[in-house]
Protein backbone atom coordinates (compact mmCIF):
# COMPACT_ATOMS: atom_id res chain seq x y z
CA UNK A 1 0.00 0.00 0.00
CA UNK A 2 1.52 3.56 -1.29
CA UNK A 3 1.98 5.83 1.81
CA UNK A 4 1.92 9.64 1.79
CA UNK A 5 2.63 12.20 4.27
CA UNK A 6 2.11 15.76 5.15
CA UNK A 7 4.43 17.28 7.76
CA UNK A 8 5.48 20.53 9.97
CA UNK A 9 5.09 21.01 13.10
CA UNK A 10 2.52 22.09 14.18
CA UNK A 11 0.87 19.85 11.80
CA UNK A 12 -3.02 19.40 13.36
CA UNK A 13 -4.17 22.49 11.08
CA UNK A 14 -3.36 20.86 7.97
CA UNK A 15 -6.91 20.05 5.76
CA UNK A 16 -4.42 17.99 3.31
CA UNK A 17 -5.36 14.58 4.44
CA UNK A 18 -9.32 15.25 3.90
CA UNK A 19 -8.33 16.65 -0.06
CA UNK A 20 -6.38 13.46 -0.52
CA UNK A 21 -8.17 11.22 1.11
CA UNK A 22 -10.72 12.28 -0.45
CA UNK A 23 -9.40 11.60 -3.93
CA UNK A 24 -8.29 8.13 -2.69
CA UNK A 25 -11.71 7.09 -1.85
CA UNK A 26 -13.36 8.60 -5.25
CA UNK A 27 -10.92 6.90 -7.20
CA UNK A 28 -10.87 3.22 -5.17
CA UNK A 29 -7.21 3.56 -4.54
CA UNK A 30 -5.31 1.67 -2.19
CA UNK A 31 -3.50 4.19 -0.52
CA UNK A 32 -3.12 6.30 2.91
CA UNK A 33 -2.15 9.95 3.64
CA UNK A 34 -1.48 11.09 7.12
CA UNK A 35 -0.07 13.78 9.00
CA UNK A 36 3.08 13.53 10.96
CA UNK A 37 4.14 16.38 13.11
CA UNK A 38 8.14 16.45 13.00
CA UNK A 39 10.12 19.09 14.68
CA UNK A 40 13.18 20.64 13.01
CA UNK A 41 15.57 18.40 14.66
CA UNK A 42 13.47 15.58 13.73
CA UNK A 43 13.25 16.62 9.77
CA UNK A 44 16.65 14.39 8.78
CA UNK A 45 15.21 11.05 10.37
CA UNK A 46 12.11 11.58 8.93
CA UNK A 47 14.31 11.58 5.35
CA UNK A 48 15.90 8.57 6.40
CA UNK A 49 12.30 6.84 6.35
CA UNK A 50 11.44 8.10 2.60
CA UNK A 51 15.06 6.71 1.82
CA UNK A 52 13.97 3.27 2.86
CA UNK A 53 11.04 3.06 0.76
CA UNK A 54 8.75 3.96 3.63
CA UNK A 55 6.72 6.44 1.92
CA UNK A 56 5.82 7.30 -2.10
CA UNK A 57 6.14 10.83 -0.79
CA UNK A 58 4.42 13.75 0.39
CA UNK A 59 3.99 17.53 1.61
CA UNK A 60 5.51 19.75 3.22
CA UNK A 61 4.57 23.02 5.00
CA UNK A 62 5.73 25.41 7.85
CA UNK A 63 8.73 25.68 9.04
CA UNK A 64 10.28 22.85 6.70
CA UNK A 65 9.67 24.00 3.12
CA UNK A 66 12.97 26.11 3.15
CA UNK A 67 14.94 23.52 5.37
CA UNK A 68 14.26 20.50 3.28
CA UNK A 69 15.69 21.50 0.19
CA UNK A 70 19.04 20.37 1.65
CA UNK A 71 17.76 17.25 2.29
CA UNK A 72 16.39 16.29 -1.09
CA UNK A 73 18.82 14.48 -3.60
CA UNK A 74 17.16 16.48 -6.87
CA UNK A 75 14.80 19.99 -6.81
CA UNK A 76 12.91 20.79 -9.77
CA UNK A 77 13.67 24.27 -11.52
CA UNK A 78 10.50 25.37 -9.82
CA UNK A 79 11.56 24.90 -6.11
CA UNK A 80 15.12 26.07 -6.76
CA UNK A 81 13.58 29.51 -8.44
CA UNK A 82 11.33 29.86 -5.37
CA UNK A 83 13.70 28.59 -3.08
CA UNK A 84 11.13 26.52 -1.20
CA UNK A 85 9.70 23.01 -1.43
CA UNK A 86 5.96 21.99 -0.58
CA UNK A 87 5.95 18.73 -2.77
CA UNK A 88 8.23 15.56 -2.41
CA UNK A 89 8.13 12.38 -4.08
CA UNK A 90 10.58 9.74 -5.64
CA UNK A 91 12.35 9.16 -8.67
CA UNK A 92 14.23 6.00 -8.79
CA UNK A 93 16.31 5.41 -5.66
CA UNK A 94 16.14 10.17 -5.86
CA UNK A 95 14.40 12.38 -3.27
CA UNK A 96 12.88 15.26 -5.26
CA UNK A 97 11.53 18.21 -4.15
CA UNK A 98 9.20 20.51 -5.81
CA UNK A 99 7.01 23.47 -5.35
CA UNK A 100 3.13 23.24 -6.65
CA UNK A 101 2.63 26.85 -5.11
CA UNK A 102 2.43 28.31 -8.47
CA UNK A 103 0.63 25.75 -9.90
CA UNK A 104 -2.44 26.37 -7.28
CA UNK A 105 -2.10 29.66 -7.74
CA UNK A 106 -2.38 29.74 -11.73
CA UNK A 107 -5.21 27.01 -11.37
CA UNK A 108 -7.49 28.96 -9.04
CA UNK A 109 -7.54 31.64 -11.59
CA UNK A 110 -8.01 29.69 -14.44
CA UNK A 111 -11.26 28.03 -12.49
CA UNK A 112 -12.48 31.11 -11.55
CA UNK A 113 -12.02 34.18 -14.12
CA UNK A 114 -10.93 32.20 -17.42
CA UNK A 115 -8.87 34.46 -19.55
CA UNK A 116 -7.80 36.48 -16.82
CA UNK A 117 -4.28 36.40 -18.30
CA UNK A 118 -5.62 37.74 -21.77
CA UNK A 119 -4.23 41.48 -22.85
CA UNK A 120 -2.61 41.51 -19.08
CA UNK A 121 -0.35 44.15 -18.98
CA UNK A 122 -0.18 45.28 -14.51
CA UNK A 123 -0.12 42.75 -11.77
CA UNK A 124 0.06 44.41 -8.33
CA UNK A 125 1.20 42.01 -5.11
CA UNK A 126 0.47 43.23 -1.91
CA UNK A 127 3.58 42.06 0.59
CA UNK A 128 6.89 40.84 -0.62
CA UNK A 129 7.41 37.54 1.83
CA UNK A 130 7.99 34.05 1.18
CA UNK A 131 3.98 33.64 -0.25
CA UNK A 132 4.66 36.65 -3.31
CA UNK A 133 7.43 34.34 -4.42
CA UNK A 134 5.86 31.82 -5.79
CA UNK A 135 3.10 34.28 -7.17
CA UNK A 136 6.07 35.81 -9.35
CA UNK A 137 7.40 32.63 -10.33
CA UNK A 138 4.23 31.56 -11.63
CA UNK A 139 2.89 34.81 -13.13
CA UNK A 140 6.48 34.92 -15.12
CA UNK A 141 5.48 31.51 -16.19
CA UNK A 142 2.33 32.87 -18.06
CA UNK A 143 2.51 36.55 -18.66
CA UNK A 144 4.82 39.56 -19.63
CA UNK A 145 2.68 41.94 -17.40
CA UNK A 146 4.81 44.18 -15.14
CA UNK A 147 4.62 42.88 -11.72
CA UNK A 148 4.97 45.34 -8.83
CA UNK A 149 5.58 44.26 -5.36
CA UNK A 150 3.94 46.91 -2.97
CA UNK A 151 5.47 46.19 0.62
CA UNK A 152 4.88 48.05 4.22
CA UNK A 153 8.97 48.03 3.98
CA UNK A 154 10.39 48.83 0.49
CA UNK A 155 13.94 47.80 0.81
CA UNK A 156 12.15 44.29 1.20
CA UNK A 157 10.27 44.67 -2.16
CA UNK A 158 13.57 45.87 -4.10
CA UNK A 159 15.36 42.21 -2.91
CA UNK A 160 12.63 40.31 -4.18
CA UNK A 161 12.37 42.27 -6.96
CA UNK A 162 15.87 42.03 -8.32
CA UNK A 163 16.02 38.02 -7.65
CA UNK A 164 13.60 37.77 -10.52
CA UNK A 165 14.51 40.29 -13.09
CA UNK A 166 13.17 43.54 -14.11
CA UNK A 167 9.50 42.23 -15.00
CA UNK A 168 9.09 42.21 -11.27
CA UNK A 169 9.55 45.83 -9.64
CA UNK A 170 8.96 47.25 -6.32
CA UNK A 171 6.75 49.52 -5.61
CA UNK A 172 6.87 52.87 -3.17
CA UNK A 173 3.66 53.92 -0.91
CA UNK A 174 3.75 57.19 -2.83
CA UNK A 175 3.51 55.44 -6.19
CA UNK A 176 0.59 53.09 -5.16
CA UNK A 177 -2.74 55.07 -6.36
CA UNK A 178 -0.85 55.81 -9.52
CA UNK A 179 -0.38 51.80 -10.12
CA UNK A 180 -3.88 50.62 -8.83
CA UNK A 181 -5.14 52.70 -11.62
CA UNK A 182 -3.46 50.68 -14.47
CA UNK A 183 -3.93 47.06 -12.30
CA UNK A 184 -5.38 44.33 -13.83
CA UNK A 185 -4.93 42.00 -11.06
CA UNK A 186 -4.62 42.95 -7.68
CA UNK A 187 -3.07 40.07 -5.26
CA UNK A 188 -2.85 39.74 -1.36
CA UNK A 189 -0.05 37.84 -0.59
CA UNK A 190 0.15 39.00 3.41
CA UNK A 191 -1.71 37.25 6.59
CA UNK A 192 -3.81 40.54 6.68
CA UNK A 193 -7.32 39.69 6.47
CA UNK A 194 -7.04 36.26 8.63
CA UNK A 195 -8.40 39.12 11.36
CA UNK A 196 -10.41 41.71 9.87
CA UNK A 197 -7.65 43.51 9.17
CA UNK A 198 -7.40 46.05 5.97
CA UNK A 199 -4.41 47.48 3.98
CA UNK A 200 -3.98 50.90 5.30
CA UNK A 201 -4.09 53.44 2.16
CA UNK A 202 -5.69 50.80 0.00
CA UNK A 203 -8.52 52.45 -2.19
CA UNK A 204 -9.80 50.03 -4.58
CA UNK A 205 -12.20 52.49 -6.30
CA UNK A 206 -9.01 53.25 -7.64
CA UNK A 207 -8.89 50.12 -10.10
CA UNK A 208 -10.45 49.38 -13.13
CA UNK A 209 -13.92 47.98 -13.64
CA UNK A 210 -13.04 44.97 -15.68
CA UNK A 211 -9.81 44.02 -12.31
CA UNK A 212 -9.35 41.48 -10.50
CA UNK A 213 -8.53 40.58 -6.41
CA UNK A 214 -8.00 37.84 -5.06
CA UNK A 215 -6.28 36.94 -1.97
CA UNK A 216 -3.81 33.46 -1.07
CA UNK A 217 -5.88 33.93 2.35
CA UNK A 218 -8.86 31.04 2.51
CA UNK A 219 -9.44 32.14 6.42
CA UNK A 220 -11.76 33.59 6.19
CA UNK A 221 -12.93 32.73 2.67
CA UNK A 222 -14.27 36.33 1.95
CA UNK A 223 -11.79 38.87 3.65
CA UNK A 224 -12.29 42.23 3.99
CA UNK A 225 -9.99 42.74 0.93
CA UNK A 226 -12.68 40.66 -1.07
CA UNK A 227 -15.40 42.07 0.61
CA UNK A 228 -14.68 45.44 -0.73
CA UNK A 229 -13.66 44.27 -3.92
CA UNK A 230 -17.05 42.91 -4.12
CA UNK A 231 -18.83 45.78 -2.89
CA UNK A 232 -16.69 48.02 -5.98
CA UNK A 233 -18.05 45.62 -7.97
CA UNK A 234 -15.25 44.15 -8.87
CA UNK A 235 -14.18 40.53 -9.41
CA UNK A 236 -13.01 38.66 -6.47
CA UNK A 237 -11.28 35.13 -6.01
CA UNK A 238 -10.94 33.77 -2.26
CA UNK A 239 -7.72 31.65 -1.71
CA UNK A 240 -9.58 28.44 -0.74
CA UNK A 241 -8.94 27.29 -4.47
CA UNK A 242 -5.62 27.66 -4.53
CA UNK A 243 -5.21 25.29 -1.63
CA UNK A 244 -7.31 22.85 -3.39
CA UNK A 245 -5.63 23.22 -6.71
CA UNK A 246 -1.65 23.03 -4.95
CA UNK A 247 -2.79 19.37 -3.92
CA UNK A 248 -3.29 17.74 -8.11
CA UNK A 249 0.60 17.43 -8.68
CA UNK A 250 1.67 15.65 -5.77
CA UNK A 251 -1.31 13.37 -5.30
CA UNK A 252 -0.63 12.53 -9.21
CA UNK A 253 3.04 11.78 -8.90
CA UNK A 254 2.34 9.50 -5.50
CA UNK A 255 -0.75 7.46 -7.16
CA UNK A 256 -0.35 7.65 -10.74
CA UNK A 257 -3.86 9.42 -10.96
CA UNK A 258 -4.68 13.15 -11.97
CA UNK A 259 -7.27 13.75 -9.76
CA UNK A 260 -9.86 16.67 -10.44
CA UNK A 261 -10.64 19.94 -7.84
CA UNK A 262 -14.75 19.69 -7.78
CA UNK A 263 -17.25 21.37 -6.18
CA UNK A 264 -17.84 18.23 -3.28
CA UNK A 265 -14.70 18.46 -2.72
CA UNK A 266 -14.45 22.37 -1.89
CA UNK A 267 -17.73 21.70 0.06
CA UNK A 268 -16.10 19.00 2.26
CA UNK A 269 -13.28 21.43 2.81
CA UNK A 270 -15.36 24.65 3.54
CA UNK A 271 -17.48 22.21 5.99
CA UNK A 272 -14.61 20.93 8.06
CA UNK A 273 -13.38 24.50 7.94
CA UNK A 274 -16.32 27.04 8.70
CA UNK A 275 -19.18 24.01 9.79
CA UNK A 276 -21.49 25.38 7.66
CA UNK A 277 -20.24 29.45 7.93
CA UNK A 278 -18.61 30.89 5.46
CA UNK A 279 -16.69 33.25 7.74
């Protein structure tokens, strides 16, 4: 029986084993997916285990998805370029790691405003952390739109921006309204919203009609971000998808199956999530 894993510590948070089990039972495979909380000091045991043909492979989230790129034998192009891992599985006697980030991200658009990459010309990311760099990676990926990183400290923004080349540029406080105006897609990529929090100096009447926000936060699904998006009548795109979306690659790789992202399967999420509230 293939075994899969998803760890970090803490680890009790993670919804990964409902998606995958989920796909396991819909598709009558023989297969388990659990979580395993490992501490940091625990992480190169927990190698030693994959190494022995213990598991197929599996995910990874906070605090590991830096540290176990040292650990892998191969990382894709992806995970070097974002300089993270989230996704591991086996090649031959080889521990890979990879990075489906970008993938999720690109999917949950696709899903949800199809075409949004048509004509794109400005992308605007709200923070510049670990979260926007995968956004870049996979907006390079698919568009030559100009993508500006606004962050609350701007010497932050210009690092990010200069590890991927000038089609990413930060982005000043004072220069913000000016940008907003020419945005086509407007991205969260910063815890704010988990709380009701807002982006101070953020005035979405400022974007176009035909923009779109979304936000990589899925806690709650509609933040105030996408609350006022929705109120401007704009288009908005919670993060819950992206989530969703992250989990195809790996659970394809480990069982030989693409599996699909479907509407029973958000609802099982959003239940164990919310119970019922959207909120």
């Amino acid at each position: 029986m293939k075994q899969a894993f998803v760890i970090g510590h803490p680890i009790a948070h993670s919804r990964s084993p409902l998606i995958h089990r989920y796909w396991l039972e819909k598709h009558g495979l023989s297969g388990t997916y659990d979580r395993h909380d490992v501490t940091p000091e625990k992480l190169p045991p927990f190698f030693d285990s994959i190494r022995t043909g213990e598991f197929v492979g599996g995910n990874v989230t906070i605090p590991h998805k830096e540290a176990v790129i040292a650990l892998c034998d191969d990382i894709t192009d992806t995970a070097r370029q974002i300089g993270a891992a989230n996704t591991i599985f086996v090649s031959g006697n080889r521990i890979v790691g990879d990075n489906s980030d970008a993938y999720g991200f690109l999917a949950n658009l696709d899903d949800k405003a199809p075409g949004w990459d048509e004509n794109l010309e400005i992308v605007t990311i709200l923070g510049a952390g670990g979260a926007s760099r995968a956004l870049i990676h996979g907006l390079k990926s698919r568009t030559g739109a100009t993508i500006h990183l606004a962050n609350r400290t701007l010497q932050r923004a210009e690092q990010l921006a200069a590890e991927f080349g000038p089609q990413a540029k930060p982005l000043a406080q004072s220069d913000l309204a000016q940008v907003l105006a020419r945005t086509s897609l407007l991205i969260n990529a910063t815890s704010i919203g988990m709380h009701e929090e807002r982006h101070q100096g953020l005035d979405l009447s400022l974007l176009p009609q035909n923009a779109i926000v979304t936000d990589i936060v899925y806690t709650p699904l509609e933040t105030p971000l996408l609350a006022d998006a929705r109120k401007a009548g704009l288009r908005a795109i919670d993060g819950l998808g992206m989530l969703l979306h992250q989990a195809v690659p790996g659970f394809e790789r480990w069982f030989r199956i693409r599996p699909e992202v479907d509407a029973d399967l958000r609802q099982l999420i959003e239940a164990d999530l919310f119970g019922g509230e959207k909120s």
